[in-house]
C-alpha atoms as a PDB file:
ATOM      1  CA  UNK A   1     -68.791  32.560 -67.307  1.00  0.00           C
ATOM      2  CA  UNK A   2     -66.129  30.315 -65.988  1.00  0.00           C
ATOM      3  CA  UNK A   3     -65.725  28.404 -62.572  1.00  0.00           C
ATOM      4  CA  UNK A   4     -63.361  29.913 -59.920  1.00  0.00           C
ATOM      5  CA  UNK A   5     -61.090  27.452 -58.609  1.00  0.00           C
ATOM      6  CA  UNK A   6     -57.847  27.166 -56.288  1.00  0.00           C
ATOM      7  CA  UNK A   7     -55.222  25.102 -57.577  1.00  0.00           C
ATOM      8  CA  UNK A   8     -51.794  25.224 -55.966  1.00  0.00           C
ATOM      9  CA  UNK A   9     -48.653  24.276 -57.404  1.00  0.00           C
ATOM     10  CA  UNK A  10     -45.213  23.977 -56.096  1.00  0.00           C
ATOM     11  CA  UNK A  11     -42.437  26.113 -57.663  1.00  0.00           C
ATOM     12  CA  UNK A  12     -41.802  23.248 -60.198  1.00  0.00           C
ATOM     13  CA  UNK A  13     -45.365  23.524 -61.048  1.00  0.00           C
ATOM     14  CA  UNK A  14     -46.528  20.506 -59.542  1.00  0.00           C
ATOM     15  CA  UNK A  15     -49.828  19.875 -57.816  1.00  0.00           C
ATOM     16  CA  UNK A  16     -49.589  19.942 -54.193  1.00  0.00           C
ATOM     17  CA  UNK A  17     -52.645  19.293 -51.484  1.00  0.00           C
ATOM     18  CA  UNK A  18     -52.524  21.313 -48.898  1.00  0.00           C
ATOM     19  CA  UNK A  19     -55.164  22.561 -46.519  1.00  0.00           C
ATOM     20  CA  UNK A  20     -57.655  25.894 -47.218  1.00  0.00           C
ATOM     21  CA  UNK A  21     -59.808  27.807 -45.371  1.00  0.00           C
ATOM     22  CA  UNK A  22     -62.838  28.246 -47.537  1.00  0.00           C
ATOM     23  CA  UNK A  23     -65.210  31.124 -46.111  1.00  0.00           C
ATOM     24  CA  UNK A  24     -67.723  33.840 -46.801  1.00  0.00           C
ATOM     25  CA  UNK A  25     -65.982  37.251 -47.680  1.00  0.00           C
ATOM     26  CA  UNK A  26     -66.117  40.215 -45.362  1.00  0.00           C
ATOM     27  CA  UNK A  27     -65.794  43.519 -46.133  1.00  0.00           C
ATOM     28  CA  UNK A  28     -62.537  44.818 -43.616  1.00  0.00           C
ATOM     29  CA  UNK A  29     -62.346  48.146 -45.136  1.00  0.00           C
ATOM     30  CA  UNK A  30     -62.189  50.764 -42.257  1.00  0.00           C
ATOM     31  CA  UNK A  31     -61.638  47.979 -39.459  1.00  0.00           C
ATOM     32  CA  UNK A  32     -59.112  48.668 -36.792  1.00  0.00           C
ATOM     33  CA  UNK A  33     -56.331  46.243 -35.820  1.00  0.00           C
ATOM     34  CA  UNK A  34     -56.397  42.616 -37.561  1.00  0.00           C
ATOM     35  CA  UNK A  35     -59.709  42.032 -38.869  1.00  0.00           C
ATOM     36  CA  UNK A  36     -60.965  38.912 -40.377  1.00  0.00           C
ATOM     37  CA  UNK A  37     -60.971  38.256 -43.848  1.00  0.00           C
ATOM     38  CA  UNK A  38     -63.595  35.819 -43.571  1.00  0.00           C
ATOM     39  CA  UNK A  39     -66.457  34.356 -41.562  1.00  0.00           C
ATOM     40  CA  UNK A  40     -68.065  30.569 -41.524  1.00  0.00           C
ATOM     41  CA  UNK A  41     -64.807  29.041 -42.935  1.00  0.00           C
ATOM     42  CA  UNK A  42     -64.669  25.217 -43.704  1.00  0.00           C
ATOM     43  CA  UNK A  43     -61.311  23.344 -43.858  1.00  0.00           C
ATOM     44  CA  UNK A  44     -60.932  21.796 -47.291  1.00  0.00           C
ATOM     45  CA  UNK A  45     -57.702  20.315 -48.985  1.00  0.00           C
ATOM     46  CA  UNK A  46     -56.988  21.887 -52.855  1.00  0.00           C
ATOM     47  CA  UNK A  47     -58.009  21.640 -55.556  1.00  0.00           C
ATOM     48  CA  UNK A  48     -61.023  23.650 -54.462  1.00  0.00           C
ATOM     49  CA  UNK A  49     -64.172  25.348 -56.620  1.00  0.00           C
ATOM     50  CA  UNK A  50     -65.407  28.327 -54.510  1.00  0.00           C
ATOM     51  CA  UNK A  51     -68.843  29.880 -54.928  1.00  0.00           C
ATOM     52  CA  UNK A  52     -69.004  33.903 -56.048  1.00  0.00           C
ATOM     53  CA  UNK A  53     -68.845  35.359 -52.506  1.00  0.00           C
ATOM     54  CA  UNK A  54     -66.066  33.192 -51.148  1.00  0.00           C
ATOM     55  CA  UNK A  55     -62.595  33.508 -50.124  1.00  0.00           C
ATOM     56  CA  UNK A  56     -59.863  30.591 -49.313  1.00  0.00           C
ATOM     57  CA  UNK A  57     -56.271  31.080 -47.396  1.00  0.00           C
ATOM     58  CA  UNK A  58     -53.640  28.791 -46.209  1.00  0.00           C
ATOM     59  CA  UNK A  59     -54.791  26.714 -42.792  1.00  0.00           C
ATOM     60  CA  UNK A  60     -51.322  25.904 -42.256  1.00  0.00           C
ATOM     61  CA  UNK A  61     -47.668  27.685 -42.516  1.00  0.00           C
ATOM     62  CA  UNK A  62     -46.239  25.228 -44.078  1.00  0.00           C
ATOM     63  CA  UNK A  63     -46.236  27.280 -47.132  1.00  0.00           C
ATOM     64  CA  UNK A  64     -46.309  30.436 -48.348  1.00  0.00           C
ATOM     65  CA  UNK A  65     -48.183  31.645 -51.167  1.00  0.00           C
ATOM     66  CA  UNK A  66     -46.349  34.108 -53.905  1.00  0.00           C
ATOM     67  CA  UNK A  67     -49.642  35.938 -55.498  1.00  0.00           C
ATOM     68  CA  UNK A  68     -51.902  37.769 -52.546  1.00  0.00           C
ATOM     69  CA  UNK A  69     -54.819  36.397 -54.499  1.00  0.00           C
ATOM     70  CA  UNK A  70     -56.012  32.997 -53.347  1.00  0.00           C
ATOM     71  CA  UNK A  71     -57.805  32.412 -56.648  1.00  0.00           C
ATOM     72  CA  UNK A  72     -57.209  29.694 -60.058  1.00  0.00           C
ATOM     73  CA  UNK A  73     -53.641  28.392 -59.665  1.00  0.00           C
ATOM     74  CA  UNK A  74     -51.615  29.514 -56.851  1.00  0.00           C
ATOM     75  CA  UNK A  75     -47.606  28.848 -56.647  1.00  0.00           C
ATOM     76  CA  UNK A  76     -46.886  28.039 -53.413  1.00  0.00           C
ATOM     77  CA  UNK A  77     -42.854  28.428 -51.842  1.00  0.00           C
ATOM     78  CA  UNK A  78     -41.901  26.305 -49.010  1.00  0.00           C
ATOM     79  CA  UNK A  79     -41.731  28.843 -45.570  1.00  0.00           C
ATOM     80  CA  UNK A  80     -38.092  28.411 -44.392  1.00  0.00           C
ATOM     81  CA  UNK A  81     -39.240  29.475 -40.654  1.00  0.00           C
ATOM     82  CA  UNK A  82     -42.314  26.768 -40.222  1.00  0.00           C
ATOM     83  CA  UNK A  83     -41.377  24.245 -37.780  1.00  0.00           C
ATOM     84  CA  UNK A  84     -43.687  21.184 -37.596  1.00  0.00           C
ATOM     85  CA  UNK A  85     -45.469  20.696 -34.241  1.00  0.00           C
ATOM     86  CA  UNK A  86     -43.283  17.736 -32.372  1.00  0.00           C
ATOM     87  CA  UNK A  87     -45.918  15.174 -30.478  1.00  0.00           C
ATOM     88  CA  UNK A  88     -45.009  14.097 -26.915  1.00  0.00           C
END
């Protein structure tokens, strides 16, 4: 047995912190239209240790992840087309 983890990285594989959802898994198989991935999600910032059923994805555009497995260590590639929220 080993733990499952979420490490990200950034494409010079160095550790970055950025925000996860970290939720319960639900089965979307046979769903119509854009079903949730997961239910009960808590906002955590990486590295993260997630328990058997759970599942973690990006809270934030910011970046874009290169596996489609949120799981152990994630490379994550700046999104060219995020533009930070401006405050008035």
């Amino acid at each position: 047995m080993r733990p499952r983890w979420l490490i990200t990285l950034d494409e010079d594989l160095k550790e970055i912190k950025v925000p996860v959802r970290v939720g319960q898994a639900v089965d979307t198989v046979g769903q119509a239209g854009r079903p949730k991935m997961m239910t009960g999600f808590q906002t955590r910032t990486t590295p993260v240790l997630l328990n058997y059923s759970d599942r973690a994805e990006l809270a934030t555009e910011e970046y874009t992840a290169m596996t489609t497995i949120m799981e152990d260590f994630v490379i994550l590639r700046k999104n060219p087309n995020f533009k930070p929220e401006t405050q008035q």
